[in-house]
Protein backbone atom coordinates (compact mmCIF):
# COMPACT_ATOMS: atom_id res chain seq x y z
CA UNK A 1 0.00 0.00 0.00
CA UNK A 2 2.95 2.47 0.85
CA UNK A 3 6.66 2.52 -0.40
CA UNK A 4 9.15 4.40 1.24
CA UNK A 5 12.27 5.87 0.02
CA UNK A 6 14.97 7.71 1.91
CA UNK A 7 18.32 9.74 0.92
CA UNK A 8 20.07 12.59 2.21
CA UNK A 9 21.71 10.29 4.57
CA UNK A 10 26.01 10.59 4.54
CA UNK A 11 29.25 11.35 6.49
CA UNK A 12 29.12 14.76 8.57
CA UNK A 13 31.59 15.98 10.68
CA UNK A 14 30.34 16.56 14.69
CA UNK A 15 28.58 19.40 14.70
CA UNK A 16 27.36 20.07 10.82
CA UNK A 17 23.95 19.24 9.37
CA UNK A 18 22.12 17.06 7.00
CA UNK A 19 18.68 16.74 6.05
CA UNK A 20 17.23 13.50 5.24
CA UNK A 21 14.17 12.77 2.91
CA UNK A 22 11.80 10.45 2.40
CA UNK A 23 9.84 9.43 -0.38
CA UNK A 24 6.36 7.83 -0.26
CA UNK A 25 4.32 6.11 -3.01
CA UNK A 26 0.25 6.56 -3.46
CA UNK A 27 -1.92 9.49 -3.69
CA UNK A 28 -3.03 9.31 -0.06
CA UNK A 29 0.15 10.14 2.12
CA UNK A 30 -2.11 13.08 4.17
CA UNK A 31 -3.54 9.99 6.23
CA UNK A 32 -0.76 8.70 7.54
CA UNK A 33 1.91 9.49 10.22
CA UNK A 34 5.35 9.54 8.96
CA UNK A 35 7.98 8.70 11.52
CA UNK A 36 11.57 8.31 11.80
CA UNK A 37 13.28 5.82 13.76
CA UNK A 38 17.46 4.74 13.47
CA UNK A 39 19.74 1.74 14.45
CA UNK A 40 23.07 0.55 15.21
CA UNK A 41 24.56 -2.70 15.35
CA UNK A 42 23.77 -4.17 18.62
CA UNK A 43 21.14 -2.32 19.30
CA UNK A 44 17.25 -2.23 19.05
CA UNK A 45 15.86 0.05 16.84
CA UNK A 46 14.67 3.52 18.54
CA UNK A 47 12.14 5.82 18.00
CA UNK A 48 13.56 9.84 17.10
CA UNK A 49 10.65 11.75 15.53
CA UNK A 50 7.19 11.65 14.24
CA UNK A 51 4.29 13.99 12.66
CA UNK A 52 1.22 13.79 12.20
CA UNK A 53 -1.12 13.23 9.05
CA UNK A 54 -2.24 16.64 9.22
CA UNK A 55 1.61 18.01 9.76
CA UNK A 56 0.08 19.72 13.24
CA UNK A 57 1.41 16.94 15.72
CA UNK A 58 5.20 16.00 16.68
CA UNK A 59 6.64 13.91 18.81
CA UNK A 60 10.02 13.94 19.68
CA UNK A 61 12.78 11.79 21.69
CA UNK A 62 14.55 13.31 24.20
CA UNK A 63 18.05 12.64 22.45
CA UNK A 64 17.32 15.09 19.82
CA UNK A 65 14.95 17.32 20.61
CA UNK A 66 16.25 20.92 19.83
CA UNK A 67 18.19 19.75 17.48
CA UNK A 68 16.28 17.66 15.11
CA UNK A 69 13.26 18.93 13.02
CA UNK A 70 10.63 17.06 11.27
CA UNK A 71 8.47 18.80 8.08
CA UNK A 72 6.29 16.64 5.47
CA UNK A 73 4.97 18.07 2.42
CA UNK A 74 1.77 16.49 1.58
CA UNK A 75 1.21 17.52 -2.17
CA UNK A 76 4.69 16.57 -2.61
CA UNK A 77 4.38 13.22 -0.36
CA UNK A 78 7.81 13.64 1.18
CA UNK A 79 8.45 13.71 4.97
CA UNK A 80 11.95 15.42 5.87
CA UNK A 81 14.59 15.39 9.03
CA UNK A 82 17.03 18.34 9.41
CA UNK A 83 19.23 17.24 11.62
CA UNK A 84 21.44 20.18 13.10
CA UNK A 85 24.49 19.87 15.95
CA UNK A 86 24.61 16.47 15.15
CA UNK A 87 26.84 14.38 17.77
CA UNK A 88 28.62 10.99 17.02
CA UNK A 89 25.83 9.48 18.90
CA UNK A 90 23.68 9.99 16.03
CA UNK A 91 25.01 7.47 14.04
CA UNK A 92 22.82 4.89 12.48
CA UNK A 93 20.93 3.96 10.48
CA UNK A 94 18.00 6.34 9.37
CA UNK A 95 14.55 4.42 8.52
CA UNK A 96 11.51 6.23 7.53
CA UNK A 97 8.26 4.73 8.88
CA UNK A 98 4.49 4.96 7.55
CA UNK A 99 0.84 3.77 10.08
CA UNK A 100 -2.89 4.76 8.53
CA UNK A 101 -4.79 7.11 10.29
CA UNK A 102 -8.20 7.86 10.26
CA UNK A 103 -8.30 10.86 12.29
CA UNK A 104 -4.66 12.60 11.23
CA UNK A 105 -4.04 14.76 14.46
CA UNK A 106 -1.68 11.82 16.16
CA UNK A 107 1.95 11.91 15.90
CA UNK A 108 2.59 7.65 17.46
CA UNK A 109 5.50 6.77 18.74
CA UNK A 110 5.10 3.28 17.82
CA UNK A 111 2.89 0.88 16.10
CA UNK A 112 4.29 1.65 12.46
CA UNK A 113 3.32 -0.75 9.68
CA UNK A 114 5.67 0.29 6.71
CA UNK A 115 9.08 1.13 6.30
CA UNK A 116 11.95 2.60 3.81
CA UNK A 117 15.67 0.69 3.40
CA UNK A 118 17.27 2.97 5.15
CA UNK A 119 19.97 5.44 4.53
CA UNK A 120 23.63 5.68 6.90
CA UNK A 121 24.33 8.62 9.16
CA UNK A 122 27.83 8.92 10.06
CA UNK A 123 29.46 11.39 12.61
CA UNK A 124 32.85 11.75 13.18
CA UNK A 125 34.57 13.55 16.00
């Protein structure tokens, strides 16, 4: 029902930027809440950001709020991350993650049915 695409992911010293994109198939991407989760080896995957259908709901973890900024473009049915005073502890592995909503005003922090391949974040010190 939904493909995802990211890119914008890459290798950013500590402290510089990137903005990551992603891409979603189907000409209903208004109901559904984009979110963005990342991984490293070892470790379970972890929620960062979502937004709501609507784009008038966030949700953000701890570990990056401030710093981290999520935007989605509905008639262009791309959700972004700008990811600003990025830290070496950001590094991971970016997915992009899709649930249906009915009622497009909730930003989950879980529960997501469909997700991108993934694009590498890399901070060096």
């Amino acid at each position: 029902q939904v493909q995802l695409v990211e890119s914008g992911g890459g290798l950013v010293q500590a402290g510089g930027s990137l903005r990551l994109s992603c891409a979603a198939s189907g000409r209903t991407f208004s109901s559904y809440a984009m979110g963005w989760f990342r991984q490293t080896p070892g470790k379970e995957r972890e929620f960062v950001v979502s937004i709501s259908g609507s784009g008038g709901n966030t949700n953000y973890a701890d570990s990056v709020k401030g710093r981290f900024t999520i935007s989605r473009d509905n008639a262009k049915n791309t959700v972004y991350l700008q990811m600003n005073s990025l830290k070496p502890e950001d590094t991971a592995v970016y997915y992009c993650a899709a649930v249906a909503t009915y009622y497009n005003v909730y930003a989950p922090t879980s529960g997501y049915d469909y997700w991108g391949q993934g694009t590498q974040v890399t901070v060096s010190s």
